[in-house]
Each structure stands twice: as structure tokens, then as C-alpha cells.
Protein backbone atom coordinates (compact mmCIF):
# COMPACT_ATOMS: atom_id res chain seq x y z
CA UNK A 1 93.40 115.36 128.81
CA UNK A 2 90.36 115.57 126.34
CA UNK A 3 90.22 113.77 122.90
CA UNK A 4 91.16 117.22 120.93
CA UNK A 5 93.95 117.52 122.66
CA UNK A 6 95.21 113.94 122.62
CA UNK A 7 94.27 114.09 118.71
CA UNK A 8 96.84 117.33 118.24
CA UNK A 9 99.54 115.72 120.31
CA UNK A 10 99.43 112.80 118.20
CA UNK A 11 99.66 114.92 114.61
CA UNK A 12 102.48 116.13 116.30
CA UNK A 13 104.63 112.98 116.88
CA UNK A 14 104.95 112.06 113.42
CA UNK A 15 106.99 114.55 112.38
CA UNK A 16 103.94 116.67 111.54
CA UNK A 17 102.15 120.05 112.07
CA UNK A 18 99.26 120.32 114.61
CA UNK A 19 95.84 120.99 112.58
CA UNK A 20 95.47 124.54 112.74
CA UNK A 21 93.51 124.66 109.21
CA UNK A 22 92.96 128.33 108.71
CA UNK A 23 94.19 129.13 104.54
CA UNK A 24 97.14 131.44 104.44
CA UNK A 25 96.31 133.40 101.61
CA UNK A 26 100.24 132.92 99.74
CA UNK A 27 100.80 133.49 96.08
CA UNK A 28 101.23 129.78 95.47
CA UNK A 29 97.46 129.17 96.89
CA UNK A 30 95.99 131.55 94.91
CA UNK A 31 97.69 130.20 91.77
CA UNK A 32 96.41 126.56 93.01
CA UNK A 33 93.07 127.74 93.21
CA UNK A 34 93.12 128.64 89.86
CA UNK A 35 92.99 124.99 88.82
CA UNK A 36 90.29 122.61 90.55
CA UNK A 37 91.98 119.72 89.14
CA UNK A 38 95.13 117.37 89.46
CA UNK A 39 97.13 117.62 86.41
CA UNK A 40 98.59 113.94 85.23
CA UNK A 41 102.07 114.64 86.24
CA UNK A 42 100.85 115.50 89.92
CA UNK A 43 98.31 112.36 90.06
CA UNK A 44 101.17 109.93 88.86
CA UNK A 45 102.86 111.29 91.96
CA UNK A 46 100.42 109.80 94.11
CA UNK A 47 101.06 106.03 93.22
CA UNK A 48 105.14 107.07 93.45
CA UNK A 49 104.55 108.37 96.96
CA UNK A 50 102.72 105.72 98.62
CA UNK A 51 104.16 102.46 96.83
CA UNK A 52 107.81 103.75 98.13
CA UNK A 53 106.17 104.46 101.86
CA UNK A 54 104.74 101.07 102.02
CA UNK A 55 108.18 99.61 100.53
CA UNK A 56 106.69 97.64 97.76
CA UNK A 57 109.51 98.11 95.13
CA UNK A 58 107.74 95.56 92.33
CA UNK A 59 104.52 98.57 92.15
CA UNK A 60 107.09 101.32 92.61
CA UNK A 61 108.93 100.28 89.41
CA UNK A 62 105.72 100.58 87.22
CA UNK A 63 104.61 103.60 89.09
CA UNK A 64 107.87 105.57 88.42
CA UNK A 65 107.70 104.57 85.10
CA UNK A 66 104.42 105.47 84.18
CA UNK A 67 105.08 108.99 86.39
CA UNK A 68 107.92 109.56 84.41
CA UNK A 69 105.89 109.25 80.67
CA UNK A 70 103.16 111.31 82.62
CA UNK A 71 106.16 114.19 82.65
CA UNK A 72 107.68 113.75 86.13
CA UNK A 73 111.51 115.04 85.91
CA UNK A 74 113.96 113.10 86.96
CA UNK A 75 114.77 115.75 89.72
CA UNK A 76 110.89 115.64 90.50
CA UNK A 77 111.32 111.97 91.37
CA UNK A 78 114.39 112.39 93.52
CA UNK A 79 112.41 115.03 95.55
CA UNK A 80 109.65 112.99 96.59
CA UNK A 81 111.97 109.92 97.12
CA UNK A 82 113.76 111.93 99.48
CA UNK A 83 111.40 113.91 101.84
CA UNK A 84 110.50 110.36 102.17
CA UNK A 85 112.28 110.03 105.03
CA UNK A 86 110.74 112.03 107.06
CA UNK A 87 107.72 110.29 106.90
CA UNK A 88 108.65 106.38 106.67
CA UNK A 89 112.73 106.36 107.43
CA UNK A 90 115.88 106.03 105.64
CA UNK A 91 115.60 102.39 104.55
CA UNK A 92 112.40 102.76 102.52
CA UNK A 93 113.67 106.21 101.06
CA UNK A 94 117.07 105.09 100.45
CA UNK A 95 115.80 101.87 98.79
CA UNK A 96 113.12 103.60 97.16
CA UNK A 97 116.04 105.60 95.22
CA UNK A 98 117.74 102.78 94.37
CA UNK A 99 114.66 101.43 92.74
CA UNK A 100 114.33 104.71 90.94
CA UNK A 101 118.07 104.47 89.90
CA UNK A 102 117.33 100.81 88.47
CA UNK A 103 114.07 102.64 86.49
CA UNK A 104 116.34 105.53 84.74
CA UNK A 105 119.20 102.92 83.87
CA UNK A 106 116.69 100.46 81.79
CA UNK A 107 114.94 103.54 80.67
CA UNK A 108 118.08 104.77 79.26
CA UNK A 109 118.86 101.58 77.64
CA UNK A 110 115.80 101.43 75.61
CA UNK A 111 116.75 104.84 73.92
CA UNK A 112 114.41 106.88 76.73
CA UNK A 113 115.85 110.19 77.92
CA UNK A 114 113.80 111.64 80.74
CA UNK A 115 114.13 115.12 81.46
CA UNK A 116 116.57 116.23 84.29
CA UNK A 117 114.55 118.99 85.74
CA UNK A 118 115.08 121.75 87.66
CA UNK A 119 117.20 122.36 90.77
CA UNK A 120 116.70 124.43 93.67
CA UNK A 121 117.26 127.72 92.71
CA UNK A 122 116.98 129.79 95.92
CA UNK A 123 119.80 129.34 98.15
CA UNK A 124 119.24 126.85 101.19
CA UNK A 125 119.86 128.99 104.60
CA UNK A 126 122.15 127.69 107.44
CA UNK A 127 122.30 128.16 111.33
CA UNK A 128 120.38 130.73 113.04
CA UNK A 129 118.73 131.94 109.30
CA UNK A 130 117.67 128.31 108.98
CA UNK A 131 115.44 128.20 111.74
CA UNK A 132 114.18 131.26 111.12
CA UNK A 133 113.05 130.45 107.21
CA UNK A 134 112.01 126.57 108.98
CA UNK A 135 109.62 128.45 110.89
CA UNK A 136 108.29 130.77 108.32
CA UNK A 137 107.49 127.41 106.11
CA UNK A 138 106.16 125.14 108.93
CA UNK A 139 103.89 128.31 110.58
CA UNK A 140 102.48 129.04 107.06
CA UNK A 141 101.93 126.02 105.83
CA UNK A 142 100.02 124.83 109.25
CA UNK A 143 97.71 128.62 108.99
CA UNK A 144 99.18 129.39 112.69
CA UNK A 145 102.33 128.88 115.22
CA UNK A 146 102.83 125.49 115.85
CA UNK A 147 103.90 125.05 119.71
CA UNK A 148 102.10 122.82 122.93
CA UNK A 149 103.38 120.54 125.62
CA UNK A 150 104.66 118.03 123.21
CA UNK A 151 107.29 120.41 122.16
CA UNK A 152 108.39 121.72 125.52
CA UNK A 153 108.64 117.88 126.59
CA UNK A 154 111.05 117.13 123.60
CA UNK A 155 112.07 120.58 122.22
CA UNK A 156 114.95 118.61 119.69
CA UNK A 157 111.41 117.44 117.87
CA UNK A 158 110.63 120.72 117.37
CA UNK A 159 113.85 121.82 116.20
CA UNK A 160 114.60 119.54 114.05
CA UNK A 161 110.79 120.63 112.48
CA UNK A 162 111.84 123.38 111.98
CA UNK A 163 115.05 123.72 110.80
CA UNK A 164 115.06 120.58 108.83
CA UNK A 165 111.55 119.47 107.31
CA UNK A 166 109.93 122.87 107.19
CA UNK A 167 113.79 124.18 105.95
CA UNK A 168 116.36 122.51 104.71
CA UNK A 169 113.43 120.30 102.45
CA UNK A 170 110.67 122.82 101.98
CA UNK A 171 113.48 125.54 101.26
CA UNK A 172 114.38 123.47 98.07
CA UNK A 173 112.14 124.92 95.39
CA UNK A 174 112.36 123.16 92.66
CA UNK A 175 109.11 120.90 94.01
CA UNK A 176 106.10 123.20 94.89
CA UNK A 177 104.98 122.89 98.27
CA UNK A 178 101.49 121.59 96.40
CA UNK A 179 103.86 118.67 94.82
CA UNK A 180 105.46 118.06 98.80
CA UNK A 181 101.85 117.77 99.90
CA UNK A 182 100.09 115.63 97.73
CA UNK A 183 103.65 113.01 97.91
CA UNK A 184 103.08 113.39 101.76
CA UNK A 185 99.30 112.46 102.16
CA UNK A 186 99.90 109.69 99.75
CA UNK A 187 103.00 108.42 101.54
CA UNK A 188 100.71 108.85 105.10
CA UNK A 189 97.84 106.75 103.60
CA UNK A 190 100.11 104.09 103.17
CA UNK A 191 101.09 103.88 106.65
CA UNK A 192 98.60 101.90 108.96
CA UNK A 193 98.87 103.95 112.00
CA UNK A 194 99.33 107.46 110.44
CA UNK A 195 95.56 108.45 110.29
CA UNK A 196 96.28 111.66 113.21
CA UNK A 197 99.02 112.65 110.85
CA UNK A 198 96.96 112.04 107.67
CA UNK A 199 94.14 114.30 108.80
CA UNK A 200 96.53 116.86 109.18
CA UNK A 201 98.08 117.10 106.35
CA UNK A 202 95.21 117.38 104.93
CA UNK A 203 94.49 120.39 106.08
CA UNK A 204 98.27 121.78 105.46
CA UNK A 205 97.81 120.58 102.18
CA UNK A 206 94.48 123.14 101.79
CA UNK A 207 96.95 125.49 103.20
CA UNK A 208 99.30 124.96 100.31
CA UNK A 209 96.77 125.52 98.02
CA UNK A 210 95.29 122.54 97.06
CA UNK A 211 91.33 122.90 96.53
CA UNK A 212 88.84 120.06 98.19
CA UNK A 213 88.01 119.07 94.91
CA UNK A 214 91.71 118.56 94.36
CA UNK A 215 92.02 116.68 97.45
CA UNK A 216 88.93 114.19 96.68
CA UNK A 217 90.58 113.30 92.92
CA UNK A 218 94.27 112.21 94.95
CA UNK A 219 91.59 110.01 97.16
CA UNK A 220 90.19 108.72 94.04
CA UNK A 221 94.09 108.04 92.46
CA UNK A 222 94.69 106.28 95.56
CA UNK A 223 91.42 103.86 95.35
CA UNK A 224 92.23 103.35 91.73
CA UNK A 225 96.11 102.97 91.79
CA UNK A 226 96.94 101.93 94.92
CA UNK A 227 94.09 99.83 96.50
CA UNK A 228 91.27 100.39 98.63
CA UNK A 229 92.37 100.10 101.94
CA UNK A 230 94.75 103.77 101.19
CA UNK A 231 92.27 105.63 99.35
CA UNK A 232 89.45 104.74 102.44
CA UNK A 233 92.20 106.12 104.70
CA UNK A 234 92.45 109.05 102.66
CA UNK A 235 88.73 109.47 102.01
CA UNK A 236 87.92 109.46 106.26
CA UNK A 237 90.99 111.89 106.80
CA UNK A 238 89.05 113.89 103.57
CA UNK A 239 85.76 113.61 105.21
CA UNK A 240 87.10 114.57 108.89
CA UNK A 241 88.92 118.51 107.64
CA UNK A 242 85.82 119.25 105.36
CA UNK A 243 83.02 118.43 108.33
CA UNK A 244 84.91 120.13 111.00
């Protein structure tokens, strides 16, 4: 087995797409591409993401408040907190919401209302229509069909992919799939270990329609907000998509 192909099976342990980094041309990338910049809502996401992934409730607590007064929703919050999950397990994200439960209550006590947000509006598929949808997501978002040995070894992985990640949580639209991204490659650069699964996303997340200049600024929100050890992470999965 050569390194390229040990490198794809890898991305695709963690729960993740293989790196097949060619841009679907979708109406949500082109509206990205409008905008070569992070807006403040989506770079307070970043510390949000990766404080919860790397369980350290104390940072989260500031983090979520200061995402919050940068005009993440309530409903915003609960997204990311959630697809956690799928990317560090149920005790961070469960305790993660708790946190953000804790946040909200003293909020509301000091006279602090923060904005509900939307819901999903588009209805969430089930059974066979599921999987179909999951796969529409999870082969858009990676440029290409994502399949290889890993999958015929343990086809559950792939099924639960696909008719989970890619659609019962990227089916809920009230967070873009630009939103979903950047929360994911923060929560991955807080996870020693996560680098194969890092890189890729960073090249779904080009797929979603995030620009490399966008990319570079969530590196930079990481180095600044988070610490040095995630945004150099970040920065080498960064550097690895834009030289290949």
C-alpha cells in the first residue's frame, strides 16, 4: 500500500470524506466567493468549535459568550455543539451543551436576550430518501463519490456517513454548510491525532465555498484565540490542499 493511499484511508476513519478536492460549482459556493473574508459571527465560531472539541469548558464559557455578542443565535450555537459529536463524541458535545445552557441562563439573568434563530426549514428525509439526500451532501461536498476498501471492509461506516452526518445533520439548514465547515476544521485542529482528517476538510470546506483567503483568516483566529499549537495544525493542513 503506498503513502496516498494509506493517507485517504485514514481521512476516512474519522468519520470523514476522502480528499477528492475538485470545487462543485453549487449556489452556496458561488455566493461564498462573493466574500473573501470571515464575517465576526463566523470567526467567533472558530474559538466555540475547538474549545468544546478539546473539552475545556472554563475557555468555552468566554468563547460562547463573546460568539453570542458577535451575533451567533442561540440555535447557531446548538448546531455546532451538536455535530460535535461526530467529530469528538457524546461526552464533550453533550457537556459542551450544558456549558452553553449555563451561558444563556446567566446571560438571561443580567437582562441579555440572545436571539433564538432559525430552525431547519426543509424537512429532514427518512429511510431509503435519507440515504439518498446523505449521499447527495457527502458526494458534493467531497467534489466526487466517496467509496474504497475501507468502506467495503466496514460498510455500517459508510452508512452511517451517509445517512447520518452527510443527512440527518447536513439536511438541517438552518447552519450553512460554510458555518458546518469552518466549526469542523476548528473542532479537528483541536484534536492531536486528526491532522489526515484536518487536511481533508480542508478541502471539503473549499468545496463548500469557502475561499483560501477565507481559510488562512480561521488559521489566523485559531493562532490568536485558541493557541498556537491549533492554528500550526491548521496552517500545515492549509499549506498541504493549496501545494497539492
Amino acid at each position: 500500500m503506498n503513502s496516498k493511499t494509506l493517507s485517504t484511508l485514514l481521512m476516512m476513519v474519522g468519520l470523514l470524506l476522502a480528499p477528492l478536492w475538485g470545487h462543485a460549482e453549487t449556489t452556496e459556493t458561488l455566493n461564498m466567493d462573493e466574500q473573501q473574508t470571515l464575517d465576526q459571527r463566523q470567526q467567533a465560531l472558530v474559538p466555540v468549535a475547538a474549545f468544546a472539541a478539546a473539552g475545556d469548558l472554563d475557555a468555552l464559557k468566554g468563547a460562547l459568550n463573546q460568539a453570542l455578542d458577535a451575533g451567533m443565535t442561540v440555535n447557531d450555537g446548538k448546531e455546532v455543539l451538536v455535530q460535535l459529536y461526530a467529530y469528538a463524541g457524546f461526552p464533550r458535545s453533550l457537556n459542551a451543551l450544558g456549558s452553553f445552557m449555563g451561558v444563556l441562563a446567566e446571560r438571561r439573568e443580567q437582562g441579555i436576550e440572545d436571539a433564538e434563530g432559525d430552525t431547519p426549514q426543509a424537512p429532514i428525509p427518512t429511510g431509503d430518501a435519507l440515504l439518498k439526500q446523505g449521499t447527495a451532501n457527502q458526494t458534493k461536498l467531497a467534489g466526487g463519490p466517496v467509496k474504497g476498501p475501507l468502506f467495503e471492509f466496514a460498510p455500517a461506516a459508510d452508512e452511517y456517513l451517509k445517512t447520518h452526518l452527510f443527512g440527518d445533520i447536513f439536511a438541517r439548514d438552518n447552519l450553512s454548510w460554510q458555518d458546518r465547515e469552518i466549526a469542523t476544521i476548528a473542532m479537528l485542529s483541536a484534536i492531536p491525532g486528526a491532522e489526515p482528517q484536518l487536511q481533508a476538510h480542508m478541502g471539503i470546506g473549499m468545496n463548500a465555498g469557502l475561499t483560501p483567503s477565507q481559510l488562512q483568516q480561521l488559521v489566523e483566529a485559531l493562532k490568536q484565540q485558541v493557541g498556537s499549537e491549533q492554528g500550526e495544525r491548521a496552517a500545515t493542513a492549509l499549506s498541504a490542499i493549496l501545494n497539492d
